[in-house]
Protein backbone atom coordinates (compact mmCIF):
# COMPACT_ATOMS: atom_id res chain seq x y z
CA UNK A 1 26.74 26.45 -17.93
CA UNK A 2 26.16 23.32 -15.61
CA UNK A 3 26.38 25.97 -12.25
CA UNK A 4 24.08 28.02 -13.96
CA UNK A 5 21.25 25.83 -15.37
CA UNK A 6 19.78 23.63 -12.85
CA UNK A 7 17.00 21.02 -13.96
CA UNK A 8 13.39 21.51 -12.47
CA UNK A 9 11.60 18.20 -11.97
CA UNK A 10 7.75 17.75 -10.58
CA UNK A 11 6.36 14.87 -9.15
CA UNK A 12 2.46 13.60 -9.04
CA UNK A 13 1.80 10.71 -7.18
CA UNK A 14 -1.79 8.67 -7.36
CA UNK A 15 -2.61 5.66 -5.12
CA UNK A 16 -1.77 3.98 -1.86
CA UNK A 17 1.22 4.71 0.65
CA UNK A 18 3.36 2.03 -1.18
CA UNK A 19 3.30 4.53 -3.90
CA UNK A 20 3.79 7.40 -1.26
CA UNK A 21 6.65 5.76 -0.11
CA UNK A 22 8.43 5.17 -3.69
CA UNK A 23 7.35 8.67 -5.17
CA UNK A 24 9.07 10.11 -1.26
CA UNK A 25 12.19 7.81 -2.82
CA UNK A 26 12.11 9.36 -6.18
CA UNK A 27 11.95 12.94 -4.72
CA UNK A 28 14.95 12.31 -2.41
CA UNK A 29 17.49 11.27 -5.14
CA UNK A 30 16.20 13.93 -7.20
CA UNK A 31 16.97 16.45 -4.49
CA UNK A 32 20.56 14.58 -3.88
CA UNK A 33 21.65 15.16 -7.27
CA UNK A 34 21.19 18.48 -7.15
CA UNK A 35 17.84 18.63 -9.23
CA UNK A 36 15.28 21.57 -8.32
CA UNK A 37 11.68 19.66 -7.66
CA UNK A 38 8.58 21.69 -7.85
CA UNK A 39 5.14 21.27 -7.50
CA UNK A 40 3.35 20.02 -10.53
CA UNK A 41 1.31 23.09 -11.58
CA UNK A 42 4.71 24.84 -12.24
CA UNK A 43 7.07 25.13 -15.31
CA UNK A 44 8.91 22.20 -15.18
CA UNK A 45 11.87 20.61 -17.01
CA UNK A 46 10.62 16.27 -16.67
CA UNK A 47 7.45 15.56 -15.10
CA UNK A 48 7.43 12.05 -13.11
CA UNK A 49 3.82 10.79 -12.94
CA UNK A 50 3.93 7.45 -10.44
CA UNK A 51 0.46 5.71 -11.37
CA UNK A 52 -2.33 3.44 -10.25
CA UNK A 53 -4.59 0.89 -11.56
CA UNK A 54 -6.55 -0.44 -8.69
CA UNK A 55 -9.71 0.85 -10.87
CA UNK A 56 -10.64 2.44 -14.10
CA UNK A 57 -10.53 6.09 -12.80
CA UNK A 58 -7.13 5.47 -11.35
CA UNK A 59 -6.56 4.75 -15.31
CA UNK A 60 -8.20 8.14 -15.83
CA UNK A 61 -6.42 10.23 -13.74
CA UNK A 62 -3.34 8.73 -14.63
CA UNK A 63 -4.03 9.41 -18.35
CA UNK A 64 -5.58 13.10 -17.61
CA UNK A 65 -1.88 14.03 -15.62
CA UNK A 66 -0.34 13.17 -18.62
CA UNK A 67 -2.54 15.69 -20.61
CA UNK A 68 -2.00 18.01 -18.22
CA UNK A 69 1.62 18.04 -18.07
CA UNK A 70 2.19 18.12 -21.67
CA UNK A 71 -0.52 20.97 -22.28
CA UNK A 72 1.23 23.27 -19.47
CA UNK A 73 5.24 21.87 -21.02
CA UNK A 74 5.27 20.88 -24.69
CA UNK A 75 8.96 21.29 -24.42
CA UNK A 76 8.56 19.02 -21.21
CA UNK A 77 10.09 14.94 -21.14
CA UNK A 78 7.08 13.19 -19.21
CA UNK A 79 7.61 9.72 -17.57
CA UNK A 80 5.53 7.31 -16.58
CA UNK A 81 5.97 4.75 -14.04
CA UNK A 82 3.88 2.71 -11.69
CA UNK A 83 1.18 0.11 -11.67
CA UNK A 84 -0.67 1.64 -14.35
CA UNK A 85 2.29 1.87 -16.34
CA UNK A 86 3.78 -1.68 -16.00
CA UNK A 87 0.15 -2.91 -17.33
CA UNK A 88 -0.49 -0.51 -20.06
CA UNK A 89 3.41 0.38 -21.34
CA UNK A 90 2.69 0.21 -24.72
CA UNK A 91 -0.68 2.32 -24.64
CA UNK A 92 0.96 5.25 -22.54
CA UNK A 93 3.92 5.64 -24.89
CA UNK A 94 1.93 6.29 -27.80
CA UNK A 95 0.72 9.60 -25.40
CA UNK A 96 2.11 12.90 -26.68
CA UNK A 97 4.75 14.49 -24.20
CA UNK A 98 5.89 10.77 -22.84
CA UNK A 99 9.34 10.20 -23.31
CA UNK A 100 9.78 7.06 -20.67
CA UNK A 101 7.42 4.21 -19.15
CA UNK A 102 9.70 2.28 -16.61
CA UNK A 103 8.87 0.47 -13.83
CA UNK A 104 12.81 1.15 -12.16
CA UNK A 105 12.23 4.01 -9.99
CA UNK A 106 15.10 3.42 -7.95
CA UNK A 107 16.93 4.87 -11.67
CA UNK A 108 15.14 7.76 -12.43
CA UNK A 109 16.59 10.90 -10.41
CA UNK A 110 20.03 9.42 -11.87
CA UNK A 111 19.07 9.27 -15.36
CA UNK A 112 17.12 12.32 -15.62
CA UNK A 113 20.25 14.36 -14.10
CA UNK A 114 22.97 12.03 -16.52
CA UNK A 115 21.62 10.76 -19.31
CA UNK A 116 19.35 13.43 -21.09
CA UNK A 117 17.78 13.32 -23.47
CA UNK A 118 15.70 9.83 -22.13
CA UNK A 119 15.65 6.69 -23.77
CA UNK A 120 14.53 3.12 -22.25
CA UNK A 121 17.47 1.54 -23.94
CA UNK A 122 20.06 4.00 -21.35
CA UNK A 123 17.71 3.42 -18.40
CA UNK A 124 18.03 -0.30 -18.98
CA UNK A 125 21.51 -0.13 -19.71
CA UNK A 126 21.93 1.83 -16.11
CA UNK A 127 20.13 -1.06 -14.07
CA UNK A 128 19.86 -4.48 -14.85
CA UNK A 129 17.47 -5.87 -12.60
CA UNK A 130 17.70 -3.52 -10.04
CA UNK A 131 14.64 -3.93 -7.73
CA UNK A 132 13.04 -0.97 -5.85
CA UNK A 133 12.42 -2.70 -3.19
CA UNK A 134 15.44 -2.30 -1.30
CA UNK A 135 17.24 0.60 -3.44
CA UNK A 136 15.00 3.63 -2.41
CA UNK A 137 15.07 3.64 1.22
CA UNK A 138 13.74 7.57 1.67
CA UNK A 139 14.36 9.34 5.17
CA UNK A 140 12.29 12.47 4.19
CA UNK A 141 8.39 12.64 3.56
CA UNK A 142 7.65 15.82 1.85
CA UNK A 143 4.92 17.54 3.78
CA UNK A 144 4.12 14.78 5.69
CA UNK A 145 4.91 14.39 9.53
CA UNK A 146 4.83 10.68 9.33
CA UNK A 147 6.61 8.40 7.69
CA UNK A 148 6.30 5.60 5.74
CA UNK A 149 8.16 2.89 5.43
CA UNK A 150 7.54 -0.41 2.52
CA UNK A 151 8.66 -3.28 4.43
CA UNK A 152 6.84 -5.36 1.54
CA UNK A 153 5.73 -5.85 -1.92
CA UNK A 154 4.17 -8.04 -4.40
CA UNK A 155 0.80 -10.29 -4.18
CA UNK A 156 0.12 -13.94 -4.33
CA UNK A 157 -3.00 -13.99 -3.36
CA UNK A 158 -5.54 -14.04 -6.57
CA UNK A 159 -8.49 -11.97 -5.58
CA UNK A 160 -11.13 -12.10 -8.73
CA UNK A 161 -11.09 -8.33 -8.85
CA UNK A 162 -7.54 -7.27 -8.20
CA UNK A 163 -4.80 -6.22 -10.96
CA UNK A 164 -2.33 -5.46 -8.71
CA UNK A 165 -0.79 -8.80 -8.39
CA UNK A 166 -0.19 -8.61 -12.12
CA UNK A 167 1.44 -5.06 -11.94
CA UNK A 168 3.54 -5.77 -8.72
CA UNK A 169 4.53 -9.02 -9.04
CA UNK A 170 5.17 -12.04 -6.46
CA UNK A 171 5.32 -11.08 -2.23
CA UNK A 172 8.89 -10.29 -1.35
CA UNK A 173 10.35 -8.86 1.61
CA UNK A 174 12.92 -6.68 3.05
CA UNK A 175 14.88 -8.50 5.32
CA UNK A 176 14.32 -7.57 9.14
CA UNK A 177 17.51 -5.92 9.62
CA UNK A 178 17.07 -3.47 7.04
CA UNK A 179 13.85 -2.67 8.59
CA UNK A 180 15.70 -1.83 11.94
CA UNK A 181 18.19 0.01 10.41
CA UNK A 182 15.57 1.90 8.03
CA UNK A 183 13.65 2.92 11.21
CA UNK A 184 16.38 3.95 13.14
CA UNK A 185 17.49 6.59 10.21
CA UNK A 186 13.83 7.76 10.27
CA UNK A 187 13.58 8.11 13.73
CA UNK A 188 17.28 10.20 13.87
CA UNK A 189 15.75 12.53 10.83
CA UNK A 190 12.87 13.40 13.26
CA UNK A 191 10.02 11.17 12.75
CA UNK A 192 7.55 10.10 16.12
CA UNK A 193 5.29 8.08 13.78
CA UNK A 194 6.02 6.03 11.46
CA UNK A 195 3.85 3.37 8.92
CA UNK A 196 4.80 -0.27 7.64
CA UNK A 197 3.33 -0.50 4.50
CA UNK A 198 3.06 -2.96 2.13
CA UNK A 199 1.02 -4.35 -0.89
CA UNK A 200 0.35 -7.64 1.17
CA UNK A 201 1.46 -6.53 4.49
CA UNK A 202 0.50 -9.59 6.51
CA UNK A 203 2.75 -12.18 4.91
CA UNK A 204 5.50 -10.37 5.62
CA UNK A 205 8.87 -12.54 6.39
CA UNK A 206 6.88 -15.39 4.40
CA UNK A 207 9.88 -15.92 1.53
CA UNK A 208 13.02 -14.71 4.06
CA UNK A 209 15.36 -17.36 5.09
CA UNK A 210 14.46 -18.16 7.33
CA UNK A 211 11.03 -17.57 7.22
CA UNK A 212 9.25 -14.69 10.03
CA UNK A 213 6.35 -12.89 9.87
CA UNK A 214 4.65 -9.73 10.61
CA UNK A 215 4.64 -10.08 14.48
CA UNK A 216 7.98 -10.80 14.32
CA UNK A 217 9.11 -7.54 13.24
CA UNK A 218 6.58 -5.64 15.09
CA UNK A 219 7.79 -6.91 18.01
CA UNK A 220 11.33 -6.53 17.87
CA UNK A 221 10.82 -2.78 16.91
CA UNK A 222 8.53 -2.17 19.68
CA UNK A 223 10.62 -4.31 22.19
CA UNK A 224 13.49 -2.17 21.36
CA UNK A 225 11.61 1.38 21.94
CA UNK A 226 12.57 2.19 17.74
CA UNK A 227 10.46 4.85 17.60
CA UNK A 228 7.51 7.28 19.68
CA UNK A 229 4.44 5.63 17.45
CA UNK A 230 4.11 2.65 15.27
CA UNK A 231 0.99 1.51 12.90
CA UNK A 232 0.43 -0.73 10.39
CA UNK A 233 -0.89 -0.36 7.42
CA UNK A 234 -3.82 -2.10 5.14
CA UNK A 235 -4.14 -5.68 6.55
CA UNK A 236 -5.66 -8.60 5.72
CA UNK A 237 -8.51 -10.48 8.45
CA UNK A 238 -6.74 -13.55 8.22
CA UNK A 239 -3.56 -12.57 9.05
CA UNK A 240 -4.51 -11.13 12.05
CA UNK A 241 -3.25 -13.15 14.60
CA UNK A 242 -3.90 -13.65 18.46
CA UNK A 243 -0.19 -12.76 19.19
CA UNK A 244 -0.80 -9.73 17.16
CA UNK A 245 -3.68 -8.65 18.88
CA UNK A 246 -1.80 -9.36 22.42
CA UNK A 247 0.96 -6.65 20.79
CA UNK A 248 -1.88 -4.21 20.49
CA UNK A 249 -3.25 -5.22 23.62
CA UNK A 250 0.20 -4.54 25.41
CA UNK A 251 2.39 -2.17 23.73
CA UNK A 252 2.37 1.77 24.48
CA UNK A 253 4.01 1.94 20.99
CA UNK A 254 1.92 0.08 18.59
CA UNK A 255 -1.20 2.51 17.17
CA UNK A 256 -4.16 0.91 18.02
CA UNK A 257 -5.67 1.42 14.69
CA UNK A 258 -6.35 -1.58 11.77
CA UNK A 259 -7.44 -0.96 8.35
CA UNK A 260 -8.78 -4.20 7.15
CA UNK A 261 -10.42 -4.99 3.83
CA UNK A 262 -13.46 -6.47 4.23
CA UNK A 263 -15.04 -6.04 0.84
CA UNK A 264 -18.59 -7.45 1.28
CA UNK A 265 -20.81 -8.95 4.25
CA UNK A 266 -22.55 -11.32 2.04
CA UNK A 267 -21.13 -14.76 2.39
CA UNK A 268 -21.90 -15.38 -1.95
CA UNK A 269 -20.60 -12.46 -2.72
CA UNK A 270 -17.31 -13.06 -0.74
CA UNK A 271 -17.41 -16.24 -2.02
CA UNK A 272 -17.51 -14.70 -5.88
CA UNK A 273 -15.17 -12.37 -5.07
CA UNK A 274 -12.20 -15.31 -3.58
CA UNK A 275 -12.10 -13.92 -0.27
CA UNK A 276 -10.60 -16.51 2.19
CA UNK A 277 -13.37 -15.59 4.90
CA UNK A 278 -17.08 -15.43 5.54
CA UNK A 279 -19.00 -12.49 7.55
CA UNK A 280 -19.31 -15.36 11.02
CA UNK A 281 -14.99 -15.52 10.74
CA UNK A 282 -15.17 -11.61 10.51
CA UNK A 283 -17.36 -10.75 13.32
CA UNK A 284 -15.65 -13.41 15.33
CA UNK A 285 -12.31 -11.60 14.64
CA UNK A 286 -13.23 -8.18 15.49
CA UNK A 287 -14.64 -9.31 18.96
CA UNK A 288 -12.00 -10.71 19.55
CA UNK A 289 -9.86 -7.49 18.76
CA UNK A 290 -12.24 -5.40 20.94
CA UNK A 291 -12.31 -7.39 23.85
CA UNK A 292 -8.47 -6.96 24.27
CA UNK A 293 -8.55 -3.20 22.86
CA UNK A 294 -11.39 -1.98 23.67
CA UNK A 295 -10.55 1.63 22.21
CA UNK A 296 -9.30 -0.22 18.48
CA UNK A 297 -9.78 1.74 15.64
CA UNK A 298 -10.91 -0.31 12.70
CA UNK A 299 -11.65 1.20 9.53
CA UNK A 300 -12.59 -1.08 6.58
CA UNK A 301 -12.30 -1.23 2.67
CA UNK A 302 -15.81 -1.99 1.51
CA UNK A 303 -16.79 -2.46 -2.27
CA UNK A 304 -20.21 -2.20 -3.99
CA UNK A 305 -21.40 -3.11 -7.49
CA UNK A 306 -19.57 -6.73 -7.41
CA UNK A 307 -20.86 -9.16 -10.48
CA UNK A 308 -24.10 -10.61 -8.73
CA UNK A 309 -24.28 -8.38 -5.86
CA UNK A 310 -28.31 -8.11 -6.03
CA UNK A 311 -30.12 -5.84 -3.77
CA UNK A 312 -30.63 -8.05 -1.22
CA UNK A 313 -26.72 -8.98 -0.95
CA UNK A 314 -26.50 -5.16 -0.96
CA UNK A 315 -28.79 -4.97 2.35
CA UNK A 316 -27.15 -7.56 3.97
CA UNK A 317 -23.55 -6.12 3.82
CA UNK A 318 -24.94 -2.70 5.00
CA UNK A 319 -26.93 -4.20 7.67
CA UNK A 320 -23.79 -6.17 8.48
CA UNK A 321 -21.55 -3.14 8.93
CA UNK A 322 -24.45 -1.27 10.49
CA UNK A 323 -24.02 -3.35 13.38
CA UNK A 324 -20.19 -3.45 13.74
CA UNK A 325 -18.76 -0.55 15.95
CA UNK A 326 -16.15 0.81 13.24
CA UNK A 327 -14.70 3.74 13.37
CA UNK A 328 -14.63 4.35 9.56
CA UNK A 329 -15.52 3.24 6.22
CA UNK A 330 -13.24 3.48 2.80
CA UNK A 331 -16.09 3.28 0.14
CA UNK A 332 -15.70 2.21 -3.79
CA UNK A 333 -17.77 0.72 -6.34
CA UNK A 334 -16.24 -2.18 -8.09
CA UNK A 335 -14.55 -1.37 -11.15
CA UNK A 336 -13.77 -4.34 -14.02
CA UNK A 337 -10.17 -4.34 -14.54
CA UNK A 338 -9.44 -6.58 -18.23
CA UNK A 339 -7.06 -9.40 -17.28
CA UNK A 340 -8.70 -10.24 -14.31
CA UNK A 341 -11.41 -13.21 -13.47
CA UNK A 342 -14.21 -10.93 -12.59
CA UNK A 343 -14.26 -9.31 -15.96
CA UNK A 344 -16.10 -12.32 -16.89
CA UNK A 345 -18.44 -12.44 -14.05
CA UNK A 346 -22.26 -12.77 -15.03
CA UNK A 347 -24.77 -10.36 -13.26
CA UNK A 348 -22.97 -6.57 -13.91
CA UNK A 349 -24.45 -3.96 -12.03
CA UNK A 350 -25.18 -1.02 -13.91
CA UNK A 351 -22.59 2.24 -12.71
CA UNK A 352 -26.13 4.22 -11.65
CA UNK A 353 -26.44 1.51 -9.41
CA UNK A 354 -23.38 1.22 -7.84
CA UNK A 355 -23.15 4.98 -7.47
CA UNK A 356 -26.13 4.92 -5.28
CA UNK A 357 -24.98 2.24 -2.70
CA UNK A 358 -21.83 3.64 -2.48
CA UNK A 359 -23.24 6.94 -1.33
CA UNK A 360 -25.66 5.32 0.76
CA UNK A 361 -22.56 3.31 2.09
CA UNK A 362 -20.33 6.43 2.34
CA UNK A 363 -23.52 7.67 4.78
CA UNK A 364 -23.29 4.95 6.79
CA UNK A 365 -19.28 5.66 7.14
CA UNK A 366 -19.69 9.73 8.40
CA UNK A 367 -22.06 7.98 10.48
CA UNK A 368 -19.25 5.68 11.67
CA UNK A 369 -16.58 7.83 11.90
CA UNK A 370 -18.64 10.18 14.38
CA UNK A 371 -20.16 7.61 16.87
CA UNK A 372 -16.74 6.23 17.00
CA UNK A 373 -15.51 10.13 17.49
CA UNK A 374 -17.95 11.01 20.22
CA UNK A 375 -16.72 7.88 22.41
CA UNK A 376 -13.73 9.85 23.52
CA UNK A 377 -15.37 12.87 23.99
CA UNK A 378 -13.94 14.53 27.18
CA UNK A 379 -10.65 12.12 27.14
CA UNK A 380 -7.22 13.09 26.76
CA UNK A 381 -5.75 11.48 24.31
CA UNK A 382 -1.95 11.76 22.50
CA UNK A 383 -2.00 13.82 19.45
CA UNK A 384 0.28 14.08 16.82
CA UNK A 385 0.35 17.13 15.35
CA UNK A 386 0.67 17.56 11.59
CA UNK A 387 2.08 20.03 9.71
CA UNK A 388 -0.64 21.80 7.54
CA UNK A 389 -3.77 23.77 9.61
CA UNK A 390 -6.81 22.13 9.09
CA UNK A 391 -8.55 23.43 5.60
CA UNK A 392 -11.77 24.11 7.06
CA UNK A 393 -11.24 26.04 10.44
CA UNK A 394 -7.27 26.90 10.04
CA UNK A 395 -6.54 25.68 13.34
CA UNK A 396 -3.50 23.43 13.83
CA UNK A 397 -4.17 19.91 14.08
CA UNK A 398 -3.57 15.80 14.42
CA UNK A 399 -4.68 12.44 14.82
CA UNK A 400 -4.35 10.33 17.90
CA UNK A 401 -3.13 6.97 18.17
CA UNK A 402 -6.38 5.19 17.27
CA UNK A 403 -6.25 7.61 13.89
CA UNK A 404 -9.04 10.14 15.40
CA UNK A 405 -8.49 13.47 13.64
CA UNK A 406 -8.54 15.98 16.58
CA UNK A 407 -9.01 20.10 15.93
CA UNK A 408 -6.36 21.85 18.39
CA UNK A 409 -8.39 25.32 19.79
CA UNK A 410 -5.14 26.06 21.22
CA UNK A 411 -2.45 24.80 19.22
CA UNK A 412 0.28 26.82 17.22
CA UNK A 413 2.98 26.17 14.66
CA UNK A 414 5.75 25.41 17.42
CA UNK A 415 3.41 22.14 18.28
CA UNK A 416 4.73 20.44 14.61
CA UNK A 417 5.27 17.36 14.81
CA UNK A 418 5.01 16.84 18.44
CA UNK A 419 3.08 14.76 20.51
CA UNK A 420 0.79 16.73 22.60
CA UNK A 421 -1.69 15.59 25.06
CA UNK A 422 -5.27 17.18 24.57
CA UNK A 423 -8.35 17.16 26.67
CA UNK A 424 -11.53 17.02 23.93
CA UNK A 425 -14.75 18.37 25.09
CA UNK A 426 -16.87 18.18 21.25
CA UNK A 427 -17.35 16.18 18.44
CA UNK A 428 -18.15 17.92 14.93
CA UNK A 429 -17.99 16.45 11.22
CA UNK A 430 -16.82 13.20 12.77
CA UNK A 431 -13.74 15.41 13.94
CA UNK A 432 -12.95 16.10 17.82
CA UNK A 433 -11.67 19.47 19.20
CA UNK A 434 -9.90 19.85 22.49
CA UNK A 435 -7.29 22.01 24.52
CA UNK A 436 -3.91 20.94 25.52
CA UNK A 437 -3.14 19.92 28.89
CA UNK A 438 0.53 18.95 28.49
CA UNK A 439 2.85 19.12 25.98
């Protein structure tokens, strides 16, 4: 019967790339012990949900995947894992259909295919304080043609908003020669690009012995050529540093793309928020950034609805980003997470209000992202190419270094994951189009 019957398992994955990367981890040992995965709208035998909890819809949509997978399976064993689920453990097992919350990931592909049917007493049993940060180590990225890889996890910074440093626990890292090796298995399975990620990415190295940091790293991989494209995820202003910026400045490898958080451009409301920064250290920074790079992609993480943002704070942070040559905005109204310092902030915006400055915010972005777009209209730029056609006009396409998404009129399947260079000539929903000119 075992060579006959093979398990199905589906995966659903909310959140950031941290959570990309683990759920790509989950999937892998799955496949390597000989489970079937399958997409989540299909029949399946366990359903792995790996949540979020960065705001109250993350929450939602954690909670409505549970639904859903016990509505389309009642025979099904869900399990829950995640940020979400570390906070809330109690709560979710109480759902119908949930037979595990765990927060060992690295241990669930091995006691799904051994230990059936679940119990958190076995999974315990299997791993005593196993951490995930350096037992899944994934080499393939399910429909994805880069790859990400967590060099980092944890928080100790105390943001009044944030949960995650509750959910995630203190910064650790992985030590820089697993790094190396990590990226030279990626590389060999085929991957140009690939993405440090990490919950707190900039104080990387911080708690190795002995201590390093972010640069570090970055600079050894790109000194030794360790793979076609490199870029960094999420990172802080502060820990952007003018040895950093000189890496940008100089290397052919490192994407010149950062995604910082900004949050607000209203020095109270940073201030209520415990930011480290004020809008004068930002600007400063970002000069700074562009006079070395002048083609620097910066996106930034911008929230609306804080506890005392009036109007007028409002205006000034969209005035403030008005004038800043991004190249993208990521938009979200503030959302009160219990535990957290916030919570019991005075001044609440009502959610009618924050829904309307986020979508005049989210205007501003499109805005943004297209100025920023038509700057490198009739370049040629280095394109990777991904492997889905664009939704909208089903031509192939990719992103360039600086993370410009670029429409192939030319382009075929063959081009997958390759790097191909392409002359644009237009601009259109903040999205550039072009011809190849060498592949």
């Amino acid at each position: 019967m075992k060579g006959i019957f093979r398990l199905k398992v589906a995966v659903a994955t909310l959140g950031c790339k941290v959570n990309q990367y683990e759920s790509a981890g989950i999937l892998e040992a799955l496949v390597k012990q000989g489970i079937d995965v399958v997409s989540f709208d299909q029949p399946a035998d366990y359903y792995v949900i790996n949540t979020c909890t960065v705001t109250e819809r993350s929450d939602i949509e954690s909670r409505r995947l549970i639904r859903r997978a016990a509505r389309a399976n009642p025979g099904a064993q869900i399990i829950v894992t995640g940020c979400y689920a570390k906070l809330a453990a109690d709560d979710l097992r109480k759902m119908p259909g949930v037979a595990l919350v765990t927060d060992q990931k690295a241990m669930i592909a091995e006691t799904i295919a051994t230990a059936p049917p679940l119990t958190e007493i076995a999974l315990q049993a299997r791993a005593p304080g196993l951490s995930d940060l350096s037992a899944l180590k994934p080499i393939r990225f399910f429909g994805h043609t880069r790859a990400f890889l967590k060099v980092q996890d944890g928080c100790n910074s105390r943001c009044r908003y944030c949960i995650i440093p509750f959910a995630r626990g203190a910064s650790r890292s992985v030590p820089e020669r697993d790094v190396i090796g990590q990226v030279d298995k990626l590389r060999h399975a085929g991957y140009r690009e690939i993405v440090l990620t990490g919950i707190h990415l900039g104080v990387y190295g911080a708690d190795l012995k002995p201590p390093t940091d972010l640069f570090s790293i970055v600079k050894t991989l790109c000194d030794h050529r360790a793979v076609e494209r490199l870029r960094l995820s999420s990172i802080e202003p502060m820990e952007i540093t003018d040895p950093l910026i000189a890496l940008f400045q100089h290397s052919g490898m490192l994407c010149r793309h950062l995604h910082i958080p900004l949050q607000s451009g209203d020095d109270g409301i940073l201030k209520r928020m415990g930011r480290p920064y004020d809008p004068g250290f930002f600007v400063h920074l970002l000069e700074k950034i562009w006079r070395a790079v002048p083609d620097m992609a910066v996106g930034l993480d911008v929230m609306v609805g804080f506890p005392g943002e009036d109007e007028q704070a409002f205006e000034r942070t969209l005035h403030f980003i008005a004038a800043l040559p991004v190249a993208y905005l990521h938009v979200f109204p503030y959302s009160e997470r219990p535990g957290t310092e916030a919570a019991t902030l005075s001044g609440k915006v009502t959610d009618r209000e924050k829904t309307s400055r986020a979508q005049r915010m989210r205007s501003l972005g499109k805005r943004k992202r297209t100025a920023f777009a038509q700057r490198f209209i009739g370049k040629k730029m280095a394109v990777l190419v991904e492997g889905k056609p664009d939704r909208k006009t089903g031509l192939w396409k990719g992103f360039s270094g600086n993370y410009i998404p670029v429409i192939l009129e030319d382009g075929d399947v063959s081009l997958v994951n390759r790097i191909v260079q392409v002359r644009t000539d237009r601009c259109q929903d903040g999205q550039l189009h072009g011809r190849i000119v060498d592949v």
